[in-house]
PDB file of N, CA and C in Angstrom:
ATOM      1  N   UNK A   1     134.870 -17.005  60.562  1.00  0.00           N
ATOM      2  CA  UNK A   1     133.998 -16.514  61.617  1.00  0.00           C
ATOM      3  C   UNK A   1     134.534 -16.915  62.990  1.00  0.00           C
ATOM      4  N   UNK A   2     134.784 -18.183  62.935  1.00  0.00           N
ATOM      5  CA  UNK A   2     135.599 -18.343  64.155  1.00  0.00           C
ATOM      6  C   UNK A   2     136.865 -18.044  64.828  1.00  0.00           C
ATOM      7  N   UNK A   3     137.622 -17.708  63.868  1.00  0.00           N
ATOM      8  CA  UNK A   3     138.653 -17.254  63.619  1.00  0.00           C
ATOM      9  C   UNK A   3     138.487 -15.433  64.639  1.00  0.00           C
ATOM     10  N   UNK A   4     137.599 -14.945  64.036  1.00  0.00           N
ATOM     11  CA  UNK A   4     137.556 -13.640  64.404  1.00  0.00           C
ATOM     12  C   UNK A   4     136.725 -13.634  66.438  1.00  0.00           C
ATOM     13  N   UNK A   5     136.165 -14.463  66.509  1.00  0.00           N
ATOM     14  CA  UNK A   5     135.526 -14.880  67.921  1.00  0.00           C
ATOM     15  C   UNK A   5     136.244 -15.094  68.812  1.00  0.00           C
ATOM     16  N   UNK A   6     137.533 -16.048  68.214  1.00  0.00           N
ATOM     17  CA  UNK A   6     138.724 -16.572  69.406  1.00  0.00           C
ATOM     18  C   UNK A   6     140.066 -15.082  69.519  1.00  0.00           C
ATOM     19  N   UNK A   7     139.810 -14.192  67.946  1.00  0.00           N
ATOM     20  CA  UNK A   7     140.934 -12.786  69.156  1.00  0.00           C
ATOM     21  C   UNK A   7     139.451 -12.240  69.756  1.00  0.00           C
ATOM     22  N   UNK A   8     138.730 -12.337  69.271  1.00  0.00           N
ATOM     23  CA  UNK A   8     137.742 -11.193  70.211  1.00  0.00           C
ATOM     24  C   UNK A   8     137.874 -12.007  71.858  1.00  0.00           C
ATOM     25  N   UNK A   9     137.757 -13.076  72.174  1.00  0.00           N
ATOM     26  CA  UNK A   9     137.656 -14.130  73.274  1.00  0.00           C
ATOM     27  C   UNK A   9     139.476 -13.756  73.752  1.00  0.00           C
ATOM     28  N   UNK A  10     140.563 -13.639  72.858  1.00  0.00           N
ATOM     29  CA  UNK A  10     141.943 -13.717  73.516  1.00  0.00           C
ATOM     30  C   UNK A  10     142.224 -12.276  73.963  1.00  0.00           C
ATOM     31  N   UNK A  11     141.408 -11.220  73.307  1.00  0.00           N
ATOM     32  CA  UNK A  11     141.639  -9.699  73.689  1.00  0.00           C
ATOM     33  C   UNK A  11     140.951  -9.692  75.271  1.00  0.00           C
ATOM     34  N   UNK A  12     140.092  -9.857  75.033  1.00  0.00           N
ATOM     35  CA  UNK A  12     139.549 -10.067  76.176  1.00  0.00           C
ATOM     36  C   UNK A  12     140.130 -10.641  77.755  1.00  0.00           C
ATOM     37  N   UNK A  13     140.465 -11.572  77.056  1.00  0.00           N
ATOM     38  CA  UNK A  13     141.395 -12.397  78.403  1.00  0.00           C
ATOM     39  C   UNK A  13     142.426 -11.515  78.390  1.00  0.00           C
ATOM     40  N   UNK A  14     143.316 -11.387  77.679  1.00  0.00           N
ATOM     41  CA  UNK A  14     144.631 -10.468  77.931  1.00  0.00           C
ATOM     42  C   UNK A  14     144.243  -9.336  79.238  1.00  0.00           C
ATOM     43  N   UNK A  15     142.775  -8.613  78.756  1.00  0.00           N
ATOM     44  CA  UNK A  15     142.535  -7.866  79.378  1.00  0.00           C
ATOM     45  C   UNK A  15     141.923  -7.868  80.935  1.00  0.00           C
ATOM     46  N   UNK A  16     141.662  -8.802  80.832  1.00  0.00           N
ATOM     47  CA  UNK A  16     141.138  -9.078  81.948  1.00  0.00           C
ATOM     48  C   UNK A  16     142.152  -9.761  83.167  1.00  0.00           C
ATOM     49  N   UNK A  17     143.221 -10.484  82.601  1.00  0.00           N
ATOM     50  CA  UNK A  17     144.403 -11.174  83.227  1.00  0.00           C
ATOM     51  C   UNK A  17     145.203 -10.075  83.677  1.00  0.00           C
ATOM     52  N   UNK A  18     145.501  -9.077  82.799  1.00  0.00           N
ATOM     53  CA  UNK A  18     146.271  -7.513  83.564  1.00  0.00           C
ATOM     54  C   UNK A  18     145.460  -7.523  84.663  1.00  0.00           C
ATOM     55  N   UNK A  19     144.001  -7.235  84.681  1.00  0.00           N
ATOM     56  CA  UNK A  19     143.784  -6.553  85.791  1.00  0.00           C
ATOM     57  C   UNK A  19     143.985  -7.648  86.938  1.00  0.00           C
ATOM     58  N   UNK A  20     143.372  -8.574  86.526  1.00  0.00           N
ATOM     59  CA  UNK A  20     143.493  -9.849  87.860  1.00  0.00           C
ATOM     60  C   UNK A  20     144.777 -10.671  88.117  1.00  0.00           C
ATOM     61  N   UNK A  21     145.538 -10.238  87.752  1.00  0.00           N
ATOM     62  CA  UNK A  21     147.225 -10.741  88.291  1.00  0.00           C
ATOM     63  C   UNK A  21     147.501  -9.652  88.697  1.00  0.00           C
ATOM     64  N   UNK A  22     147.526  -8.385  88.842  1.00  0.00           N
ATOM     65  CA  UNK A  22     148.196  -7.092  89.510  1.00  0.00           C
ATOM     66  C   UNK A  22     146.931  -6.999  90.904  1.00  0.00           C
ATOM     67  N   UNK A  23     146.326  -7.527  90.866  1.00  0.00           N
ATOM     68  CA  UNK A  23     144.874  -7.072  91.984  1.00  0.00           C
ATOM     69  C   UNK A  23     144.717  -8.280  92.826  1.00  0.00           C
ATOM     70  N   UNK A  24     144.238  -9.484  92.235  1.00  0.00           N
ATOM     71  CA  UNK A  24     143.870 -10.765  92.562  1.00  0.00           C
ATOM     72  C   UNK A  24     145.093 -11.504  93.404  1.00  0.00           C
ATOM     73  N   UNK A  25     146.269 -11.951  92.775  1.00  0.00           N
ATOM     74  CA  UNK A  25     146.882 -12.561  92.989  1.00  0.00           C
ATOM     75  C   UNK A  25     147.882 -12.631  94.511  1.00  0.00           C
ATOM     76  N   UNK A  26     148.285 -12.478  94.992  1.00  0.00           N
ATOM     77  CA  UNK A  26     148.890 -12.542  96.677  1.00  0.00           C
ATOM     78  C   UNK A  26     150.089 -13.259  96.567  1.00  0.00           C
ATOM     79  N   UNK A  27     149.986 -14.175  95.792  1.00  0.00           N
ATOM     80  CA  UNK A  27     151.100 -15.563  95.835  1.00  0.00           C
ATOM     81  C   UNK A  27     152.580 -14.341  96.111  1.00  0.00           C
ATOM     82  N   UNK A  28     152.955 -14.800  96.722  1.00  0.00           N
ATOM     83  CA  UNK A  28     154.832 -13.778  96.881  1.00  0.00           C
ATOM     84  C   UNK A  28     155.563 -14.001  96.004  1.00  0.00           C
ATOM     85  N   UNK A  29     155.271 -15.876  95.210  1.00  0.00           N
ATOM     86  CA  UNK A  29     156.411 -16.406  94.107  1.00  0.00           C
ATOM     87  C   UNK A  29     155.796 -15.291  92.922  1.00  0.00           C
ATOM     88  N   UNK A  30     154.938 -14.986  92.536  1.00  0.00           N
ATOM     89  CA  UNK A  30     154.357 -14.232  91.449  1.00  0.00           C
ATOM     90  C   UNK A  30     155.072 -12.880  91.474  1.00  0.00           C
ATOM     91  N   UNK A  31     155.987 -12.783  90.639  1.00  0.00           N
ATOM     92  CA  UNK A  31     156.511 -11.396  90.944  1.00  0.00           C
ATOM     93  C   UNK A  31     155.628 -10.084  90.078  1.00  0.00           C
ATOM     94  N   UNK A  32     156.811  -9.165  88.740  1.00  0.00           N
ATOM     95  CA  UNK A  32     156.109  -8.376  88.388  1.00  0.00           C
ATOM     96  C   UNK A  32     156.090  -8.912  87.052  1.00  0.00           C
ATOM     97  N   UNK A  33     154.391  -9.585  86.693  1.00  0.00           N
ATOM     98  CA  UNK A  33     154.148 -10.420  85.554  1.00  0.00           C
ATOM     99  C   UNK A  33     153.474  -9.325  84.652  1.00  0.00           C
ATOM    100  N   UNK A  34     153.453  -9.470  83.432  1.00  0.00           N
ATOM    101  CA  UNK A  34     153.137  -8.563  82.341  1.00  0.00           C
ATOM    102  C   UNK A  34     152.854  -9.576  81.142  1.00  0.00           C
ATOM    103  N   UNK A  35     151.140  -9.420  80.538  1.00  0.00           N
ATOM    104  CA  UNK A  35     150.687 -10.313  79.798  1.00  0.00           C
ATOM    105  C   UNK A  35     150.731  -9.706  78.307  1.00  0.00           C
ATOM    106  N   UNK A  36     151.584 -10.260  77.551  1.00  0.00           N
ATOM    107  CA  UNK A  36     152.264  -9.728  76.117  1.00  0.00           C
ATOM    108  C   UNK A  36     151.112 -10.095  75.384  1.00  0.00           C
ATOM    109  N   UNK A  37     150.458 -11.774  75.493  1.00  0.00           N
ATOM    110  CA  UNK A  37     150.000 -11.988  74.731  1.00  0.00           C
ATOM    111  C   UNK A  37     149.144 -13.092  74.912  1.00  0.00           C
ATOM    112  N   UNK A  38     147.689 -13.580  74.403  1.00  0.00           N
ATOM    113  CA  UNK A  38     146.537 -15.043  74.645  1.00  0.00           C
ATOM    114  C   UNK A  38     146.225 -15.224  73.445  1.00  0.00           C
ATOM    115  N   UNK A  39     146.720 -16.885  73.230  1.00  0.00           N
ATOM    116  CA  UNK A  39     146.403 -17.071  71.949  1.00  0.00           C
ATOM    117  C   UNK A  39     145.033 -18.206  72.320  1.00  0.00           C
ATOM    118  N   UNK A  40     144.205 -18.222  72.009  1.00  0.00           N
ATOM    119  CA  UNK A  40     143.156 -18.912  72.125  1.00  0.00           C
ATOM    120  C   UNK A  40     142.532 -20.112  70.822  1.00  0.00           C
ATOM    121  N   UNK A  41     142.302 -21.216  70.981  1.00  0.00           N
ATOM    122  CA  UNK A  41     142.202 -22.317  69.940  1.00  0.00           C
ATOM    123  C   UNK A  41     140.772 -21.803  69.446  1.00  0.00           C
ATOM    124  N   UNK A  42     140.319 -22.355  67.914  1.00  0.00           N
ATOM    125  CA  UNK A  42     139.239 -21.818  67.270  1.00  0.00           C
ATOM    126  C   UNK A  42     137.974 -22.839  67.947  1.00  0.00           C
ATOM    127  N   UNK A  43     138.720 -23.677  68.803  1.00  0.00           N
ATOM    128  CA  UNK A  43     136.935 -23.847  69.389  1.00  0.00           C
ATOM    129  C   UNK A  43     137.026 -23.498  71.006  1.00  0.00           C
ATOM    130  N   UNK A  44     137.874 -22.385  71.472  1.00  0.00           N
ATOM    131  CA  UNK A  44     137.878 -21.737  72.697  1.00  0.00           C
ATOM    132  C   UNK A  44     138.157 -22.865  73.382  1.00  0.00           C
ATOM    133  N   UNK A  45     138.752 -24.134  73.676  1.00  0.00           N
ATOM    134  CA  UNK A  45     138.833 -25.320  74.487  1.00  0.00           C
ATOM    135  C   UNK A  45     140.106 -24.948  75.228  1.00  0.00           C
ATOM    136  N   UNK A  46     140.775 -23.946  74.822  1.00  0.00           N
ATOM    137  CA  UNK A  46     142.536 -24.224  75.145  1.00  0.00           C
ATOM    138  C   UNK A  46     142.983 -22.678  74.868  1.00  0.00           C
ATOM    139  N   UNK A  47     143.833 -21.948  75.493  1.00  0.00           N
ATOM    140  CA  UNK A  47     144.076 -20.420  76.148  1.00  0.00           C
ATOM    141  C   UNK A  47     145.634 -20.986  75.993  1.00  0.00           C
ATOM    142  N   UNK A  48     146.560 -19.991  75.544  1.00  0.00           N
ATOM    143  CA  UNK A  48     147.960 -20.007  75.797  1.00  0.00           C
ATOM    144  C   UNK A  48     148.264 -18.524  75.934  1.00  0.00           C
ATOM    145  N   UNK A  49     148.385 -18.445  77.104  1.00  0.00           N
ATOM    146  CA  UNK A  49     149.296 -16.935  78.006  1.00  0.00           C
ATOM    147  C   UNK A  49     150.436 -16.769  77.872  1.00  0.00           C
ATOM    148  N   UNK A  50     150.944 -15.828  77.382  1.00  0.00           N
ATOM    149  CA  UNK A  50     152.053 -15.234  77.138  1.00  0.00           C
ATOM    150  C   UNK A  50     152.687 -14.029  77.826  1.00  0.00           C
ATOM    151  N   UNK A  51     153.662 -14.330  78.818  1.00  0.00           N
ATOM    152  CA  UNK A  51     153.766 -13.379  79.773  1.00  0.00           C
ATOM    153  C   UNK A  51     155.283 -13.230  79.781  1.00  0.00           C
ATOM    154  N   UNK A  52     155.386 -11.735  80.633  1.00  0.00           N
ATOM    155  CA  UNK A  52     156.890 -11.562  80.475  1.00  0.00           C
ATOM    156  C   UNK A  52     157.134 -11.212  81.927  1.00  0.00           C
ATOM    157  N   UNK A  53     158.178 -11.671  82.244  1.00  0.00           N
ATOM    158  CA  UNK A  53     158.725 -11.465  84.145  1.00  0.00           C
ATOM    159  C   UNK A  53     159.670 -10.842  83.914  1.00  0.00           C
ATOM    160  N   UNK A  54     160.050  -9.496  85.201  1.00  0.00           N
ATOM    161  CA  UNK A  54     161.057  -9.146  85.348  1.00  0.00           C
ATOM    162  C   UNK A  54     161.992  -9.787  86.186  1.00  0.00           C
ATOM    163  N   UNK A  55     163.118 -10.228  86.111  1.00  0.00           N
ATOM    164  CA  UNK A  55     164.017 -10.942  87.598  1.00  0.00           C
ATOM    165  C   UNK A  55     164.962 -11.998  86.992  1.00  0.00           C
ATOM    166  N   UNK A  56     165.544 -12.194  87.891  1.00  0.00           N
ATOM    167  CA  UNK A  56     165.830 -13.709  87.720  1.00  0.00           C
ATOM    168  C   UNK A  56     165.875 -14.398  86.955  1.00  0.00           C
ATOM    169  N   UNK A  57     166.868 -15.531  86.133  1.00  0.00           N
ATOM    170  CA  UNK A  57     165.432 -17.021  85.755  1.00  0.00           C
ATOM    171  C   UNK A  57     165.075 -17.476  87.209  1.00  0.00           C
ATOM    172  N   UNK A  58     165.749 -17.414  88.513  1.00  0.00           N
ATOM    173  CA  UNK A  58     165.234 -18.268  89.397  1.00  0.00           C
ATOM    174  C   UNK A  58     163.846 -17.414  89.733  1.00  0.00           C
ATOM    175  N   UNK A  59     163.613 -16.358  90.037  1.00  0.00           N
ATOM    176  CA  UNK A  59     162.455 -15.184  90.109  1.00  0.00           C
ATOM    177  C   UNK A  59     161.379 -15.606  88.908  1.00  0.00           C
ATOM    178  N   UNK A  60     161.837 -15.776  87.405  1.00  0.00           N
ATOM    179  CA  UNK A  60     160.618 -16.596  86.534  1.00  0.00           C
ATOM    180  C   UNK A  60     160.369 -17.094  86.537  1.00  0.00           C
ATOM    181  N   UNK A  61     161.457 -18.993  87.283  1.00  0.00           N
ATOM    182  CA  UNK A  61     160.633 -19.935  87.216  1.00  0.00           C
ATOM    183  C   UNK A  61     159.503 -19.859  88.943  1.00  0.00           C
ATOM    184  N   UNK A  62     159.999 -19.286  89.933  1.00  0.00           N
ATOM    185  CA  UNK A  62     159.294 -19.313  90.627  1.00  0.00           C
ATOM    186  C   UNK A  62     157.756 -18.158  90.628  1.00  0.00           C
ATOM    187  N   UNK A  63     157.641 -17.114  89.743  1.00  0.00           N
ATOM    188  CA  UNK A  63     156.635 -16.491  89.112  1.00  0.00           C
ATOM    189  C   UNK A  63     155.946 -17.887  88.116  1.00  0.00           C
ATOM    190  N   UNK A  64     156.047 -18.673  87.502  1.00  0.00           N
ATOM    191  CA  UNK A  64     155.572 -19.614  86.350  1.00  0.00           C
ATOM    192  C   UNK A  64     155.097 -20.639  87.207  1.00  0.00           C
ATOM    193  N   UNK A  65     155.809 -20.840  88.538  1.00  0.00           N
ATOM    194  CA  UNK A  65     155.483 -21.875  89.442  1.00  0.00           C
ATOM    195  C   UNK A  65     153.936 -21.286  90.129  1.00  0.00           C
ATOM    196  N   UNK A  66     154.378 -19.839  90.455  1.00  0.00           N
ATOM    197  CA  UNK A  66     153.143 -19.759  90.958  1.00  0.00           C
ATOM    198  C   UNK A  66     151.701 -19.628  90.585  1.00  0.00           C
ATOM    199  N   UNK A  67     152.168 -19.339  89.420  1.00  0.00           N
ATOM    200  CA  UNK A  67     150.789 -18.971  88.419  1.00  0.00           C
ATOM    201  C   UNK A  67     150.431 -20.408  88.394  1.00  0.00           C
ATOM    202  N   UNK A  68     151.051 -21.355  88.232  1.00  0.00           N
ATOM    203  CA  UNK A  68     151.040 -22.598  87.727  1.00  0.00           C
ATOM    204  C   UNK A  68     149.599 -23.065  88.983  1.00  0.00           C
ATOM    205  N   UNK A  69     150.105 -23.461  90.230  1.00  0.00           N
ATOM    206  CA  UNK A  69     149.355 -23.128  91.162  1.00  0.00           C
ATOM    207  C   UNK A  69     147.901 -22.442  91.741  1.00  0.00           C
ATOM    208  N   UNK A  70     147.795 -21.153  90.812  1.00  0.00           N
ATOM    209  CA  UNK A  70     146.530 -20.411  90.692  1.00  0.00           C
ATOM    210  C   UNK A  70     145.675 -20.721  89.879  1.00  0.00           C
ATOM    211  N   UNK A  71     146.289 -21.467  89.127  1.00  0.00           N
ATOM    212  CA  UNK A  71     145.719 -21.542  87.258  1.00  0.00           C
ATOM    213  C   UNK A  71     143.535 -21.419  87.486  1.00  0.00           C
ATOM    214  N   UNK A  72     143.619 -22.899  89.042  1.00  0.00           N
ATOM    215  CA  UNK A  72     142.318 -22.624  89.460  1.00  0.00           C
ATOM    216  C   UNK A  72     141.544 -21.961  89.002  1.00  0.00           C
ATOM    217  N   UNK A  73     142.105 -20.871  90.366  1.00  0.00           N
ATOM    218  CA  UNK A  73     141.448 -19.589  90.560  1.00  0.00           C
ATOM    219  C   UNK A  73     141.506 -18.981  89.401  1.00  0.00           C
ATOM    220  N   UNK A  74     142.689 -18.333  88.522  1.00  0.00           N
ATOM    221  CA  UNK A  74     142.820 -17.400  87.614  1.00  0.00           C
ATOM    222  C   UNK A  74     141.985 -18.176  86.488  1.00  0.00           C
ATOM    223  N   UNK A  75     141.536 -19.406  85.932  1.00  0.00           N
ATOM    224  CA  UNK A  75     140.636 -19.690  85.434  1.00  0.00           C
ATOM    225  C   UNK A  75     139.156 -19.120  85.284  1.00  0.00           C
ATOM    226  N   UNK A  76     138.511 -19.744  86.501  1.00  0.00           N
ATOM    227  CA  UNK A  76     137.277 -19.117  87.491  1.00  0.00           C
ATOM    228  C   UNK A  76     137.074 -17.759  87.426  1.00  0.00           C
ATOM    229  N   UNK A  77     137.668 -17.143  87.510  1.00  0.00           N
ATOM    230  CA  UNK A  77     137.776 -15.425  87.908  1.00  0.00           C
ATOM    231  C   UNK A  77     138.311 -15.292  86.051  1.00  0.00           C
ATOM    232  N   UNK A  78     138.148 -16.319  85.684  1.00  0.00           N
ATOM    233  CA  UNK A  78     138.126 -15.289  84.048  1.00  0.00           C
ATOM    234  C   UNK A  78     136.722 -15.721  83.359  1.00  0.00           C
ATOM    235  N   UNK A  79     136.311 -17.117  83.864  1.00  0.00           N
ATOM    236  CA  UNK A  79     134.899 -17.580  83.293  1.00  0.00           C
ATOM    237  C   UNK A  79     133.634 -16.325  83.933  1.00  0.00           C
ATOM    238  N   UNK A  80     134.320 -16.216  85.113  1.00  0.00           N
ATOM    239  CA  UNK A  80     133.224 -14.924  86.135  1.00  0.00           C
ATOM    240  C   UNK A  80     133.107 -13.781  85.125  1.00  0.00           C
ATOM    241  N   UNK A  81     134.039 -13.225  84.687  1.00  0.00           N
ATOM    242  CA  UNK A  81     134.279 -12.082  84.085  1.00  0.00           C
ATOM    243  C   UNK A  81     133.874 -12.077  82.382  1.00  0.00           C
ATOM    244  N   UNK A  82     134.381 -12.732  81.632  1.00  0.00           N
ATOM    245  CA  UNK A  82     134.060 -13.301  80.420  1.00  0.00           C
ATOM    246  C   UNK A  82     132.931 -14.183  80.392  1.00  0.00           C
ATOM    247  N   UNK A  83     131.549 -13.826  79.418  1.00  0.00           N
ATOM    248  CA  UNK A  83     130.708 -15.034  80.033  1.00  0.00           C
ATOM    249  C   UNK A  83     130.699 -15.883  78.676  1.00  0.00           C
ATOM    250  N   UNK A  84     131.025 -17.254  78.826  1.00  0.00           N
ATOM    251  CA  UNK A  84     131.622 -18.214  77.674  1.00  0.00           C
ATOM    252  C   UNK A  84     130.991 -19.679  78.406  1.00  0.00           C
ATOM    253  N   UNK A  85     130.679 -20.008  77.336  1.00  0.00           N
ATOM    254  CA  UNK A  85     129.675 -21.608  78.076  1.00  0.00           C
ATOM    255  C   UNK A  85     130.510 -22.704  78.784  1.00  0.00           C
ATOM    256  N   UNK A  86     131.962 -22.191  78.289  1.00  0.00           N
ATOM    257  CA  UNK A  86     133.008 -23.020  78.870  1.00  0.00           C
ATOM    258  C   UNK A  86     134.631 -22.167  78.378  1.00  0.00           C
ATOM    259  N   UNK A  87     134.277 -22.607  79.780  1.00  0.00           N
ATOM    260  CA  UNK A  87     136.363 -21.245  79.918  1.00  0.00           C
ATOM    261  C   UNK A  87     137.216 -22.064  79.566  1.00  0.00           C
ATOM    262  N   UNK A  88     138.240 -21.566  78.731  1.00  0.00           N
ATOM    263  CA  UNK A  88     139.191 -21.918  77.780  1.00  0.00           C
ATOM    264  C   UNK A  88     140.205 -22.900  78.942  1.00  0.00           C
ATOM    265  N   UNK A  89     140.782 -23.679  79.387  1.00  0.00           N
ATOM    266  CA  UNK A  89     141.731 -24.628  79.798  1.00  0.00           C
ATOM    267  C   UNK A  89     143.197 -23.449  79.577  1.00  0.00           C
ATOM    268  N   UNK A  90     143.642 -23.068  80.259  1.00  0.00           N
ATOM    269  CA  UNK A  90     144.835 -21.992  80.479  1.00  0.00           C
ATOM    270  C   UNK A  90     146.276 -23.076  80.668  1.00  0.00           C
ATOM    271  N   UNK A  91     146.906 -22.162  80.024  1.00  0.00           N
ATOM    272  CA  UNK A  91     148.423 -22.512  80.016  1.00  0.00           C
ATOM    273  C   UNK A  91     149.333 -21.372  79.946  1.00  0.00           C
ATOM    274  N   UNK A  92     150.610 -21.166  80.738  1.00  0.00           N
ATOM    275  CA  UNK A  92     151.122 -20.174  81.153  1.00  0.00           C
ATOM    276  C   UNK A  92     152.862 -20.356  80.306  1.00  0.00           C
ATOM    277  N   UNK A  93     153.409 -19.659  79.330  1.00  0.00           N
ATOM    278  CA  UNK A  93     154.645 -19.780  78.471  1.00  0.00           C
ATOM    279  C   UNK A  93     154.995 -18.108  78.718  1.00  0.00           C
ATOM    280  N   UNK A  94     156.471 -18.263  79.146  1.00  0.00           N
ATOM    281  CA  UNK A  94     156.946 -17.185  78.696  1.00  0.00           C
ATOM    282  C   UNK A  94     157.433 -16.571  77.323  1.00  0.00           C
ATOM    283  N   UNK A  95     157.122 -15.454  77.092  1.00  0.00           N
ATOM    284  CA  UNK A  95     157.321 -14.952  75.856  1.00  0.00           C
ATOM    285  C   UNK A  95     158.686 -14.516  75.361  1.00  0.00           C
ATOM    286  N   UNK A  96     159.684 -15.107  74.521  1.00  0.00           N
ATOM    287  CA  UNK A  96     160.479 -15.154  74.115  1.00  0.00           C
ATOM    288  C   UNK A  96     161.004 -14.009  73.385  1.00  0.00           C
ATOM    289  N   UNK A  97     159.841 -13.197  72.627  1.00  0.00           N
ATOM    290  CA  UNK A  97     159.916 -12.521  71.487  1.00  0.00           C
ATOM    291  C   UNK A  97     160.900 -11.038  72.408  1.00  0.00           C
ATOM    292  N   UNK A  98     161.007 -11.085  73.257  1.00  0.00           N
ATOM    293  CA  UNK A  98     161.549  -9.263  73.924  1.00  0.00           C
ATOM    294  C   UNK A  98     163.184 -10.109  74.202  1.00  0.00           C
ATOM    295  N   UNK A  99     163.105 -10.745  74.479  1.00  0.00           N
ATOM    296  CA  UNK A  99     164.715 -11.395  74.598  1.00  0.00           C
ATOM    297  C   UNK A  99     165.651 -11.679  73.350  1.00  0.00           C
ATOM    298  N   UNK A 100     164.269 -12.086  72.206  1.00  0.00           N
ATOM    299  CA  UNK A 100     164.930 -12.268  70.916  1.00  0.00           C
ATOM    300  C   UNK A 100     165.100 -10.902  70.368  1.00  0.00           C
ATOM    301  N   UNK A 101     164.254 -10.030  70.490  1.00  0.00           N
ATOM    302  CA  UNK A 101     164.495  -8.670  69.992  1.00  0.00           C
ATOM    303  C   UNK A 101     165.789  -8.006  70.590  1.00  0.00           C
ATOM    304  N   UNK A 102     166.325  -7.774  71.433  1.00  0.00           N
ATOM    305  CA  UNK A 102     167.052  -7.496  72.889  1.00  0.00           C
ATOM    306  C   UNK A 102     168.227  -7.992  72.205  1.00  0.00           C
ATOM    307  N   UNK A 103     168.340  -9.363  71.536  1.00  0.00           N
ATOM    308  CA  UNK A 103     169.387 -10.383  71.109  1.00  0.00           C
ATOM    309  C   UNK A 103     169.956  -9.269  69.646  1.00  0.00           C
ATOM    310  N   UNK A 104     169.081  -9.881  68.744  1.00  0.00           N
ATOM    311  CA  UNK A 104     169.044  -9.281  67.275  1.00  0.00           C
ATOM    312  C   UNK A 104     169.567  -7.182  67.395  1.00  0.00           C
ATOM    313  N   UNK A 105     169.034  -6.745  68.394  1.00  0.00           N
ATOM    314  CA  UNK A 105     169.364  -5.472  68.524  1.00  0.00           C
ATOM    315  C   UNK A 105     170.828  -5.460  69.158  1.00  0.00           C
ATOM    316  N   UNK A 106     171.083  -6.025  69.761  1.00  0.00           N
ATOM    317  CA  UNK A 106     172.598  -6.148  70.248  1.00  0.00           C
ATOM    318  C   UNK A 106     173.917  -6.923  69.018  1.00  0.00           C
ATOM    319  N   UNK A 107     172.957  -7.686  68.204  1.00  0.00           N
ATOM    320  CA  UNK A 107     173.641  -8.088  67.330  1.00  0.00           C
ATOM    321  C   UNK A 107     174.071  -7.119  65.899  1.00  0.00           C
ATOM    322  N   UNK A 108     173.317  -6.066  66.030  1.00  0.00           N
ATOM    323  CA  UNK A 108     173.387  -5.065  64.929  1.00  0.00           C
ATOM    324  C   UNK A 108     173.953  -3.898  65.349  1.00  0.00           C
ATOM    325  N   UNK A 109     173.800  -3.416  67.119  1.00  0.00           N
ATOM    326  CA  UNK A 109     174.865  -2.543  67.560  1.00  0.00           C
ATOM    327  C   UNK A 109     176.378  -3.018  67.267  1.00  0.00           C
ATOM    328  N   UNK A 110     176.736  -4.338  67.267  1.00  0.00           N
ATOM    329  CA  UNK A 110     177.982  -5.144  67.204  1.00  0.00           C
ATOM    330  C   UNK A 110     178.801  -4.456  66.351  1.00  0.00           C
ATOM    331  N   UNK A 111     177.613  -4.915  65.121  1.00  0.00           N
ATOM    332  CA  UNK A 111     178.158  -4.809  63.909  1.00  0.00           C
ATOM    333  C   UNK A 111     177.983  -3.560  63.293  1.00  0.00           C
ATOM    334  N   UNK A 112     177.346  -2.496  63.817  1.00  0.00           N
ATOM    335  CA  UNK A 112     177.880  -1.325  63.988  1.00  0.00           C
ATOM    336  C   UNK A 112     179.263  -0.936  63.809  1.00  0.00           C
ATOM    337  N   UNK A 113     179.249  -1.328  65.308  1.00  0.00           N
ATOM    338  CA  UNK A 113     181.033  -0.850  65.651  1.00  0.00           C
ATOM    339  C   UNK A 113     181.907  -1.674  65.536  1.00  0.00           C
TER     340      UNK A 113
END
């Protein structure tokens, strides 16, 4: 049961983080962030964001810096929106999985040719 509460609680956030990082956010370090994925703990205490940046690594870590910075606000403005007796504690990881795919697909064109 709980299990099914925390994706209903992580769909949610996903959804709500698109809109309020493309709208909300101002920071200049925040470039063009894209939320892959929120994994949320089964007693909602703890949020892990999964996001993908275009740029740089110096452009990601300074996008990761800035979010880092907002976390605040982008907290707040998700308890506003989501109504939960207590908003999940956020943490911001980039998502690995499109670089590893990207990897593995280049590794099989290889061996292709």
């Amino acid at each position: 049961m709980g299990d099914i509460r925390s994706n209903r609680v992580a769909e949610q956030m996903k959804k709500e983080l698109g809109e309020l990082l493309s709208q909300k956010i101002k920071d200049p370090r925040v470039g063009f962030v894209t939320v892959t994925d929120v994994e949320v703990t089964g007693d909602l205490q703890q949020a892990k964001i999964f996001i993908s940046v275009l740029g740089s690594e110096e452009e990601k870590h300074e996008t990761l810096v800035g979010l880092a910075k907002a976390k605040g606000f982008i907290r707040s403005e998700i308890g506003k929106r989501i109504r939960l007796r207590k908003t999940p504690e956020i943490s911001f990881e980039f998502d690995e999985a499109f670089d590893y795919g990207n990897r593995i697909e280049k590794i099989l064109r290889d061996l292709n040719n």
